[in-house]
C-alpha atoms as a PDB file:
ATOM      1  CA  UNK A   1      33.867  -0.890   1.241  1.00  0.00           C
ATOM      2  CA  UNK A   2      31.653   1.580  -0.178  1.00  0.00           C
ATOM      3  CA  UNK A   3      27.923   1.856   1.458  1.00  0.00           C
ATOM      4  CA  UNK A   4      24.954   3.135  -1.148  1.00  0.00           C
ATOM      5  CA  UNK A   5      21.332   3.790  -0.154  1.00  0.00           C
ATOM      6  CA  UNK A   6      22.131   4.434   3.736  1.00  0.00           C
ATOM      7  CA  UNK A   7      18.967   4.322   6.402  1.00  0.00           C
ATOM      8  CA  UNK A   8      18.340   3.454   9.606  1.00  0.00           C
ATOM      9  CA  UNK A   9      17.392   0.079   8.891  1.00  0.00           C
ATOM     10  CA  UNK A  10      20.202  -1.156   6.307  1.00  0.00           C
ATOM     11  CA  UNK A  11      22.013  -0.344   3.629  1.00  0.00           C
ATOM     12  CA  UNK A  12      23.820  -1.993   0.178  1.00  0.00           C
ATOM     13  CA  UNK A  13      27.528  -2.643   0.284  1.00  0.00           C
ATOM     14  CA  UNK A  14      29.595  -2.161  -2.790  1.00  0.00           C
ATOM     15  CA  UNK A  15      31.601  -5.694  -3.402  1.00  0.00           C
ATOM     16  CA  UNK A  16      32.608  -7.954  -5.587  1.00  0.00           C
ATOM     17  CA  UNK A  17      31.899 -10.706  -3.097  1.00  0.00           C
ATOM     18  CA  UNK A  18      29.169 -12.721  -2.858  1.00  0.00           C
ATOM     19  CA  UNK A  19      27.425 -13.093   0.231  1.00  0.00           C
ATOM     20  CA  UNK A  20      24.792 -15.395   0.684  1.00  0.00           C
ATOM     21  CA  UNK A  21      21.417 -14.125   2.428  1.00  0.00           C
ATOM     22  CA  UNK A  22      21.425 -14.754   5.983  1.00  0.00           C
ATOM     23  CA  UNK A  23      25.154 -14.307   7.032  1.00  0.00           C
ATOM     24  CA  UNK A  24      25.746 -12.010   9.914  1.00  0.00           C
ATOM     25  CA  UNK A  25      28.624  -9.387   9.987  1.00  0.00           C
ATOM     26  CA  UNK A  26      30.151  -6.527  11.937  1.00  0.00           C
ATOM     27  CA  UNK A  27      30.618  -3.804   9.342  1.00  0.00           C
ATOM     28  CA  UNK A  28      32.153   0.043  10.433  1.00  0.00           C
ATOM     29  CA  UNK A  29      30.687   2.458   8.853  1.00  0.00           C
ATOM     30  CA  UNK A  30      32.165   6.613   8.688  1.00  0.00           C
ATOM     31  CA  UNK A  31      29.124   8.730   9.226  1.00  0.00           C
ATOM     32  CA  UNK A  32      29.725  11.978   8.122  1.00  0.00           C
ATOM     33  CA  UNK A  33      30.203  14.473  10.976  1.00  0.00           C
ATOM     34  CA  UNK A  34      29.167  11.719  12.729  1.00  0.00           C
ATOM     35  CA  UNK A  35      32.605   9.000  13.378  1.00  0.00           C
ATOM     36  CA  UNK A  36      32.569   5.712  12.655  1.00  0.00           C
ATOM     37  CA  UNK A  37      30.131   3.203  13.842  1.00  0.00           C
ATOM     38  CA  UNK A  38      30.168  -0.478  14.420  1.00  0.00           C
ATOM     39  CA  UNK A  39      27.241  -2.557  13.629  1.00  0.00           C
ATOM     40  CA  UNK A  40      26.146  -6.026  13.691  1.00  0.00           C
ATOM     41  CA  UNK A  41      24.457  -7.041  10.145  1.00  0.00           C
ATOM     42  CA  UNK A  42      22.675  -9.321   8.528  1.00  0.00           C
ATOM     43  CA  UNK A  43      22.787 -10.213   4.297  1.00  0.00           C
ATOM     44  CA  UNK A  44      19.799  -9.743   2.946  1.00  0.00           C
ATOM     45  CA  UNK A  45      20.470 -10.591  -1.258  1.00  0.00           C
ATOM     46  CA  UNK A  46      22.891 -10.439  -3.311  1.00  0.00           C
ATOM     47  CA  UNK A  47      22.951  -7.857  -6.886  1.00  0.00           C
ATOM     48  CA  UNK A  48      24.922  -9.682  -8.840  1.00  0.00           C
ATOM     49  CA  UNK A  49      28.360  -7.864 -10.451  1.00  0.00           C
ATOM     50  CA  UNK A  50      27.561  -4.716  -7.383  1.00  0.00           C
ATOM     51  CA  UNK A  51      27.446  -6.159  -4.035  1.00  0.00           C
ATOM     52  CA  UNK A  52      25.067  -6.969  -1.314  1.00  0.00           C
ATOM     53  CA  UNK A  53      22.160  -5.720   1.233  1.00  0.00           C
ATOM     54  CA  UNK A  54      22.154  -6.170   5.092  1.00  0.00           C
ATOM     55  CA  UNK A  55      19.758  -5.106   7.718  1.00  0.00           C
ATOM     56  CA  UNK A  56      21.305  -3.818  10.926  1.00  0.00           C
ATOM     57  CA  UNK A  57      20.632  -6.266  13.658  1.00  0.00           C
ATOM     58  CA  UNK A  58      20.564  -5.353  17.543  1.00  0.00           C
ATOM     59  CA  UNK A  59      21.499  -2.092  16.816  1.00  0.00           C
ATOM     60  CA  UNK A  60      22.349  -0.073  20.298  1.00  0.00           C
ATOM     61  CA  UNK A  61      20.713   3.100  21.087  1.00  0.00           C
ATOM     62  CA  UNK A  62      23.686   5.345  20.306  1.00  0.00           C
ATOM     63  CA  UNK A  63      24.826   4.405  17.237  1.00  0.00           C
ATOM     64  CA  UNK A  64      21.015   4.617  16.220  1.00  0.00           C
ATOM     65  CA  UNK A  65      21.032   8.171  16.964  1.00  0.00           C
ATOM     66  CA  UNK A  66      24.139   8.430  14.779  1.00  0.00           C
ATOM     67  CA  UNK A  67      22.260   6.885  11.792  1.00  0.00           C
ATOM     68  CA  UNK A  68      19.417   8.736  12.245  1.00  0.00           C
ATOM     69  CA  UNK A  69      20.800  11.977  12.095  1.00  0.00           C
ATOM     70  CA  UNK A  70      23.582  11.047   9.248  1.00  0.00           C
ATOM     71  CA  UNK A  71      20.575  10.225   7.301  1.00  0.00           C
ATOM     72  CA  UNK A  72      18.520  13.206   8.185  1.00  0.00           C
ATOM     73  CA  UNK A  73      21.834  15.817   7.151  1.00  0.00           C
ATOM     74  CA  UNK A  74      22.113  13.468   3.724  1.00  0.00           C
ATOM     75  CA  UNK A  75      18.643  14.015   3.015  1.00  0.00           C
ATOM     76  CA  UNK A  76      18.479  18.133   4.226  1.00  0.00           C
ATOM     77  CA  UNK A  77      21.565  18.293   1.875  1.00  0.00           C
ATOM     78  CA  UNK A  78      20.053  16.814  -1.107  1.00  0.00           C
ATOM     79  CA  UNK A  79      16.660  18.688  -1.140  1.00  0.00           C
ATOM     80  CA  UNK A  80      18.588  21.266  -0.482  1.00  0.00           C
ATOM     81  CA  UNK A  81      21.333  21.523  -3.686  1.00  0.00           C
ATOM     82  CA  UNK A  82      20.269  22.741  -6.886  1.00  0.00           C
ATOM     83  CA  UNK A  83      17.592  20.553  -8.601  1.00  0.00           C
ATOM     84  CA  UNK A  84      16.607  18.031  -5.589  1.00  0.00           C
END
């Protein structure tokens, strides 16, 4: 599974799946520097011929941390490199 547009909220999962909206799912995700974390989702819509969006649902306080700050070092990184 590969995970595009990351936040603390959701993100869009690579597949060639489809998933209809409203289907709940525990997805891992590796957070850089961060380990993996488990998280309960929810579908959101479909992109047809890419994959699929979920919202994180119930998400406990830890693993929100561990979003938060994989997102923060993504987006320090990218303003960061040459031309962001």
């Amino acid at each position: 599974m590969t995970v595009h547009d990351l936040s603390i909220t959701g993100c869009l999962i690579e597949s060639f799946h489809d998933v209809p909206a409203g289907r709940r799912m525990t997805i891992e995700i590796d957070l850089p520097e961060e380990g993996t974390v488990s998280l309960l989702a929810e579908s959101v819509y479909s992109r047809p011929d890419f994959g699929y969006a979920v919202k994180f649902v119930d998400v406990p306080p830890q693993a929100r941390v561990q979003l938060a700050r994989a997102v923060f070092t993504k987006l320090t990184k990218s303003k960061s490199a040459p031309g962001g």
